[in-house]
N, C-alpha and C. Protein backbone atom coordinates (compact mmCIF):
# COMPACT_ATOMS: atom_id res chain seq x y z
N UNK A 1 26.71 2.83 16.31
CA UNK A 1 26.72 3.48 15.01
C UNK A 1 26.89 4.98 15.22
N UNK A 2 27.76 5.41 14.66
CA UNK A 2 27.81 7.37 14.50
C UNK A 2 26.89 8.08 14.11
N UNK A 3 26.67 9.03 14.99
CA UNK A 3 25.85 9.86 14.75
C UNK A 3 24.93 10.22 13.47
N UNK A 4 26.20 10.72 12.34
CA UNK A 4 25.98 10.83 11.18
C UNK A 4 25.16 9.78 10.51
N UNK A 5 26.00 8.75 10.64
CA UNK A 5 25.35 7.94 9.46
C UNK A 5 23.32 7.87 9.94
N UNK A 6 23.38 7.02 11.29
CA UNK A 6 21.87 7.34 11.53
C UNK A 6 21.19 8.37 11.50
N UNK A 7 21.53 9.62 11.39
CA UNK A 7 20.97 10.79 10.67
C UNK A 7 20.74 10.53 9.35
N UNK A 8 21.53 9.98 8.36
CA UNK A 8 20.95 9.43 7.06
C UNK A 8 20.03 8.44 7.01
N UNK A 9 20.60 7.63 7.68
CA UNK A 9 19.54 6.79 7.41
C UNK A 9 17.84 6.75 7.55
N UNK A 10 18.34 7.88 9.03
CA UNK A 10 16.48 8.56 9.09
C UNK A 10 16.25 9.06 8.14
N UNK A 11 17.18 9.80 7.49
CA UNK A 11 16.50 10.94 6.43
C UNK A 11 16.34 10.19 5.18
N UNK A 12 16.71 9.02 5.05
CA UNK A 12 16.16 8.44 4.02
C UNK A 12 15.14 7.42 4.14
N UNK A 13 14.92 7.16 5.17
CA UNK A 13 13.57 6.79 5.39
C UNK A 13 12.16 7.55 5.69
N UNK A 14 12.52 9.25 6.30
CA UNK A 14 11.87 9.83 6.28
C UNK A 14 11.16 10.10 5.33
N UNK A 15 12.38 10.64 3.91
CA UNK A 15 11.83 10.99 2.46
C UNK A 15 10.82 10.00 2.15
N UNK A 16 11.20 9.01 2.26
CA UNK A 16 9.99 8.18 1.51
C UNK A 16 8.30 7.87 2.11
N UNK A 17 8.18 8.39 3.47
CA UNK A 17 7.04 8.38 4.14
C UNK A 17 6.06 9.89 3.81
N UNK A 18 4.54 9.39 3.71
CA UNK A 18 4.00 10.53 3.81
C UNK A 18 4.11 11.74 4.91
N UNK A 19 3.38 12.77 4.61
CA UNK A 19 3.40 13.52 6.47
C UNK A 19 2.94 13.50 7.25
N UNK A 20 2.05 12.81 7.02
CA UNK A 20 1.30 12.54 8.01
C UNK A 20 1.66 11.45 8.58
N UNK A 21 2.60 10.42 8.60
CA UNK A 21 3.07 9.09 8.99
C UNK A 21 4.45 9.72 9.98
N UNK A 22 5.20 10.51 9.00
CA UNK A 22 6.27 11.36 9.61
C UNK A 22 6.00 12.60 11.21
N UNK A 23 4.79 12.97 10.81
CA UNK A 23 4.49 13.53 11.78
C UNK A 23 3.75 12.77 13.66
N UNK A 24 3.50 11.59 12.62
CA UNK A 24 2.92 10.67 13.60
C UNK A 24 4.40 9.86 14.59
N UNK A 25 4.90 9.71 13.55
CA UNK A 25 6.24 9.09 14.62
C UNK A 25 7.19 10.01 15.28
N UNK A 26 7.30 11.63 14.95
CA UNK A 26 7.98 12.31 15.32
C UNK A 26 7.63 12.36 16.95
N UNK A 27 6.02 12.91 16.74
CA UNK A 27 5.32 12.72 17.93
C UNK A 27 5.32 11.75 18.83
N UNK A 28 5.42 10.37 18.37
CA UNK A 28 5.64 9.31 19.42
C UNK A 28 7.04 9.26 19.42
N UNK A 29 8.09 9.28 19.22
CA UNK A 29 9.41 9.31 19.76
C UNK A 29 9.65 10.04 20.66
N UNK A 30 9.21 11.72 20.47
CA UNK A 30 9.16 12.93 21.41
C UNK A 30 8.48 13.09 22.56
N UNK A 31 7.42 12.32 22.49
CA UNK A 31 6.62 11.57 23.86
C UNK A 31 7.09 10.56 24.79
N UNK A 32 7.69 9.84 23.79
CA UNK A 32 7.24 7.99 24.39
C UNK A 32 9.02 7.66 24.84
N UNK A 33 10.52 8.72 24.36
CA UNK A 33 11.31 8.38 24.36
C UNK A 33 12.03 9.56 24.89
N UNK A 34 13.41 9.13 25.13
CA UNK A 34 14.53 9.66 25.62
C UNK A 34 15.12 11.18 24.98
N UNK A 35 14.80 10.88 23.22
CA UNK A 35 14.72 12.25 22.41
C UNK A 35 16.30 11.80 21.52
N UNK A 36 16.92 10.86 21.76
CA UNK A 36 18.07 10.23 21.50
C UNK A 36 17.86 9.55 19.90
N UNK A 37 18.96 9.91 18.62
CA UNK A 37 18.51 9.15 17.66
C UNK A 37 18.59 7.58 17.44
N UNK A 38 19.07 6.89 18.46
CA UNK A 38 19.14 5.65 17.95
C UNK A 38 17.83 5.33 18.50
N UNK A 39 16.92 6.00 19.30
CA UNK A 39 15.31 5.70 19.62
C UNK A 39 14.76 6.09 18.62
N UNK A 40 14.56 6.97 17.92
CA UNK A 40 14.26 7.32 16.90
C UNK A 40 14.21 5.98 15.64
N UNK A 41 15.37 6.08 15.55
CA UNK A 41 15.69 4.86 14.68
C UNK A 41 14.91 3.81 15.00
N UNK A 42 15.02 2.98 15.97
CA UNK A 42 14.62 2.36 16.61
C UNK A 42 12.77 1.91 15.92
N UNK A 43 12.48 3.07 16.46
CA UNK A 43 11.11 3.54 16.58
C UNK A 43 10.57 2.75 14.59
N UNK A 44 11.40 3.73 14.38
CA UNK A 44 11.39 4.05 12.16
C UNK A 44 10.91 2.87 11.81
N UNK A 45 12.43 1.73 12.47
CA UNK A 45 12.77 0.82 11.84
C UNK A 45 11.29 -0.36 12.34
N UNK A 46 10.57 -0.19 13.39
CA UNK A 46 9.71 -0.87 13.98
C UNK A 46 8.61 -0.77 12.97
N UNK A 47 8.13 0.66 12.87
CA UNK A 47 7.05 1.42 12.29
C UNK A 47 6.91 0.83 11.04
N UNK A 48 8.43 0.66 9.89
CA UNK A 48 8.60 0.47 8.44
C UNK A 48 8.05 -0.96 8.54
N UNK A 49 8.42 -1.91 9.67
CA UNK A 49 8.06 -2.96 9.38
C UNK A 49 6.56 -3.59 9.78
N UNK A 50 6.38 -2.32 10.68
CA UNK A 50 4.42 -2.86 10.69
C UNK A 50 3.46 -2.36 9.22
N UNK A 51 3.92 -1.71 8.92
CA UNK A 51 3.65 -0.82 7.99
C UNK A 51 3.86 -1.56 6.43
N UNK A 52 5.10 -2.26 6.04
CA UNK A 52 5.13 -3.29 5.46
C UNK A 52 3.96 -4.63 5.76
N UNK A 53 4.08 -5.24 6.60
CA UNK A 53 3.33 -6.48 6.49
C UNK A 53 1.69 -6.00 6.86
N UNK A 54 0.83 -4.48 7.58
CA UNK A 54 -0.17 -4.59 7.81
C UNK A 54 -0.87 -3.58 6.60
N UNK A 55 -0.32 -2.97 5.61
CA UNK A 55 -0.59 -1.81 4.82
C UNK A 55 -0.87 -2.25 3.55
N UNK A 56 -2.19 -2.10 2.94
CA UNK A 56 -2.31 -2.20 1.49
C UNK A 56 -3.17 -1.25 0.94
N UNK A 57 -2.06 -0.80 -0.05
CA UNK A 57 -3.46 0.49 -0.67
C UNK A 57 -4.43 -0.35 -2.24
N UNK A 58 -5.23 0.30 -2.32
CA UNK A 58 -6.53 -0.47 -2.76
C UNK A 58 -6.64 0.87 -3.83
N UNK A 59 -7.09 0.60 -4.68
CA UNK A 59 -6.79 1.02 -6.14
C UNK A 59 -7.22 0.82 -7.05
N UNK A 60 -7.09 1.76 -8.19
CA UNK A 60 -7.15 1.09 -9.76
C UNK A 60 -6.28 1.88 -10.78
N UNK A 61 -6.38 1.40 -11.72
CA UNK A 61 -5.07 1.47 -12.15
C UNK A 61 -6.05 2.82 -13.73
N UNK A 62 -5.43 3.93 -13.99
CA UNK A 62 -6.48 4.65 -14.85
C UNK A 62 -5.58 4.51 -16.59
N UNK A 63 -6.78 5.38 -17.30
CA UNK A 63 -6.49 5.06 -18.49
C UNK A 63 -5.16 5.40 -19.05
N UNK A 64 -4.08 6.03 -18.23
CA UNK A 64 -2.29 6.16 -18.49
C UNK A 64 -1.72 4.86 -17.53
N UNK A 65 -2.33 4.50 -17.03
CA UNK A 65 -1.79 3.15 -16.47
C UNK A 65 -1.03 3.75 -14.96
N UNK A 66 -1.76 4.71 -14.61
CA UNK A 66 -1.22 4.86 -12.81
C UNK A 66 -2.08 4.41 -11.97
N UNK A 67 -1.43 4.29 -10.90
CA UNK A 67 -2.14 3.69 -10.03
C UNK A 67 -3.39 4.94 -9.27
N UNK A 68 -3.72 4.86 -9.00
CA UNK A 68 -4.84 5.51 -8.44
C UNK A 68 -5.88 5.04 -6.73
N UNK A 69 -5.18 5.09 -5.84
CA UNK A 69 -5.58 4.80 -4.46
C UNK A 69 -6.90 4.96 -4.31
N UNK A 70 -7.77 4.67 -3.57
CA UNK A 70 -8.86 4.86 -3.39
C UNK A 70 -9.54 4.53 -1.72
N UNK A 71 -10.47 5.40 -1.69
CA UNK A 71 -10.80 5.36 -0.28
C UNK A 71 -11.98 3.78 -0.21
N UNK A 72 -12.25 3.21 1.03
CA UNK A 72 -12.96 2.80 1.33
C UNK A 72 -14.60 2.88 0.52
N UNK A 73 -14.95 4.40 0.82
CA UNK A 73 -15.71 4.66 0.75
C UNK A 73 -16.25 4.70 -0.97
N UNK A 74 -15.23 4.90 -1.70
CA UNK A 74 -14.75 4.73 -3.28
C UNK A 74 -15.23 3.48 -3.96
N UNK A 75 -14.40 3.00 -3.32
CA UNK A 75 -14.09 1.18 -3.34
C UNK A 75 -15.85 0.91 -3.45
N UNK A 76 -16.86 0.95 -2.21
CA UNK A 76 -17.80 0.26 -2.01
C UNK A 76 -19.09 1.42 -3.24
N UNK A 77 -18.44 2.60 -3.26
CA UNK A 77 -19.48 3.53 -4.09
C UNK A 77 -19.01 2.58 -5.72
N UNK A 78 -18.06 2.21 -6.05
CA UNK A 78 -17.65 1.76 -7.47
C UNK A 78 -18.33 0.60 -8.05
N UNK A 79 -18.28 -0.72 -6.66
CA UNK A 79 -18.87 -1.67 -6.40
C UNK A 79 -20.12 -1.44 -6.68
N UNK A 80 -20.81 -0.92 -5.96
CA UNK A 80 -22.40 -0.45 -5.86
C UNK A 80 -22.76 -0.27 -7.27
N UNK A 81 -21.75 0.47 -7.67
CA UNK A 81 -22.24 1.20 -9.71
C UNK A 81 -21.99 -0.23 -10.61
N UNK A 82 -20.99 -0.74 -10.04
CA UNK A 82 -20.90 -2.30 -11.25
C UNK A 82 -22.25 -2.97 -11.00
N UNK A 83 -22.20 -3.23 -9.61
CA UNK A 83 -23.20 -4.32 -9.76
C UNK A 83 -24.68 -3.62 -10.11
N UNK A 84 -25.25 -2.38 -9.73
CA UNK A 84 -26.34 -2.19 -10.87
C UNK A 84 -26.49 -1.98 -11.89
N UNK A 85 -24.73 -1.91 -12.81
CA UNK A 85 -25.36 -1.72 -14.44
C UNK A 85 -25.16 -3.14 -14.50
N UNK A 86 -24.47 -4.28 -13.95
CA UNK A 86 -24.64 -5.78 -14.16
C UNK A 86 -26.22 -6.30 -14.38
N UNK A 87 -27.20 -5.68 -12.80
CA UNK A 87 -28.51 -5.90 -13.16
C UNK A 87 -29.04 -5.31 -14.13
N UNK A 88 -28.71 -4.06 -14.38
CA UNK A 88 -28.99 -3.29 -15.30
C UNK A 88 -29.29 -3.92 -16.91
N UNK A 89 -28.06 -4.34 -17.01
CA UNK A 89 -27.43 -4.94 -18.17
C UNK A 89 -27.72 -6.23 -18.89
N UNK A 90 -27.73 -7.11 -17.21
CA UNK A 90 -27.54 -8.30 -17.67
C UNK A 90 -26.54 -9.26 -18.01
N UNK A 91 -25.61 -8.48 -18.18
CA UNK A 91 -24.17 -8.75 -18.89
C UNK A 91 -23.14 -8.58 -18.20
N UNK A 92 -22.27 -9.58 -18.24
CA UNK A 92 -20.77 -9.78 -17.28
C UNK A 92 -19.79 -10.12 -18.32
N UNK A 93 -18.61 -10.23 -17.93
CA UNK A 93 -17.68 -11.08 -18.33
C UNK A 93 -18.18 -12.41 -18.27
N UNK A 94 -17.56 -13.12 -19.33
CA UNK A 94 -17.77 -14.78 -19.07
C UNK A 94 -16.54 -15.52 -18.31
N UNK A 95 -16.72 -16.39 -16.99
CA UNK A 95 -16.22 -16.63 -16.45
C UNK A 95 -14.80 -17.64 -17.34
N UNK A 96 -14.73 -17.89 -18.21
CA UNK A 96 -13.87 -18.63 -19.48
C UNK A 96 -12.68 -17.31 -19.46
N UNK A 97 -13.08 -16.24 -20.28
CA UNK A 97 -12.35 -15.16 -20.31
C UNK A 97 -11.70 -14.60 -19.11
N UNK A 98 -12.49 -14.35 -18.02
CA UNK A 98 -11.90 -14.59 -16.88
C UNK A 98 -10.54 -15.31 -16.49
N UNK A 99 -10.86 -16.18 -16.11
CA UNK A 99 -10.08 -17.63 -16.55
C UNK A 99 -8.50 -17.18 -17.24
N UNK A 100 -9.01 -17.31 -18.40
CA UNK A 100 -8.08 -16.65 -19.60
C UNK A 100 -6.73 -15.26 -19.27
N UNK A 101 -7.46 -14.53 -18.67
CA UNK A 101 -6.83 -13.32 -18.58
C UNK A 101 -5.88 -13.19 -17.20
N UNK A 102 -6.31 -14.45 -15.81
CA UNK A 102 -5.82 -14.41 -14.55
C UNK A 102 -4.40 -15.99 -15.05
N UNK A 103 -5.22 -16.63 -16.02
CA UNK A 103 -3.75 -17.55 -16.35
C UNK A 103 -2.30 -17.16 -17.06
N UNK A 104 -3.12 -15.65 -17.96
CA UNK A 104 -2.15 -15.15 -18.40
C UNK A 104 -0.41 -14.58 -18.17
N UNK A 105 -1.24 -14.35 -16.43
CA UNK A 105 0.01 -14.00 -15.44
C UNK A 105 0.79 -14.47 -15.14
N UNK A 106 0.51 -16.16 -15.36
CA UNK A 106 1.08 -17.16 -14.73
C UNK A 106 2.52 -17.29 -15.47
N UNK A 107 3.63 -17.88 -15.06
CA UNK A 107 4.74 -18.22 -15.62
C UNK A 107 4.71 -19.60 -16.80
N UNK A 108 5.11 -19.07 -18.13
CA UNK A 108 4.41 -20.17 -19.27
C UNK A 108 4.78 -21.45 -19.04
N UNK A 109 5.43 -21.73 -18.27
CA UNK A 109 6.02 -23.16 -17.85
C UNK A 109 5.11 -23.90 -16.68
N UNK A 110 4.18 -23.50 -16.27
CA UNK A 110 3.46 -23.29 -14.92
C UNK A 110 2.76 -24.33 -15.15
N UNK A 111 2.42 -25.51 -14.23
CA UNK A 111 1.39 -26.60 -14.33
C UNK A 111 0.91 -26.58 -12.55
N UNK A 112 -0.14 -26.74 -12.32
CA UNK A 112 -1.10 -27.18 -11.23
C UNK A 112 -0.82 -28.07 -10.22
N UNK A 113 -0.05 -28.35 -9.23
CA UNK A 113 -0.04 -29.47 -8.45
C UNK A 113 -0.99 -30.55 -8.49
């Protein structure tokens, strides 16, 4: 492949990575390799795909409807606050409504094996 084009193609895979991900692979190519872009590439194309199947960001979604990432530490502090106004409270969702709202997703044609 020419030069050029794999210069795009990094750079459009670059754009879409944070900097800190970008800075992380720059560094291991510049270490670990020859300094050549089809290692580079190489490298990207490895990275995009661990990164795909091992990466999930964890979230909620706020009152404009964006997503909103959240740390670990978020996640289990949020948890912690539901479940004591639950004791608090007393009061949950009813598992029916529940029910209700996760079938909703489903495709209307959809039956159960």
């Amino acid at each position: 492949m020419k030069a050029n084009n794999i210069r795009q193609q990094i750079l459009e895979h670059l754009e879409a990575l944070p900097g800190e991900q970008v800075k992380t692979l720059l560094l291991t190519w510049l270490t670990n390799s020859s300094g050549n872009l089809e290692d580079f590439e190489k490298l990207l194309t490895n990275q995009s795909t661990q990164i795909t199947e091992t990466s999930f960001e964890y979230g909620e979604i706020d009152s404009a409807l964006n997503f909103q990432p959240l740390t670990e530490a978020e996640m289990v502090r949020q948890s912690k606050l539901a479940l004591k106004a639950y004791r608090r409270k007393g009061s949950g969702v009813a598992h029916n409504r529940v029910r209700e709202w996760a079938d909703s997703f489903l495709p209307k044609n959809y039956s159960p094996k």
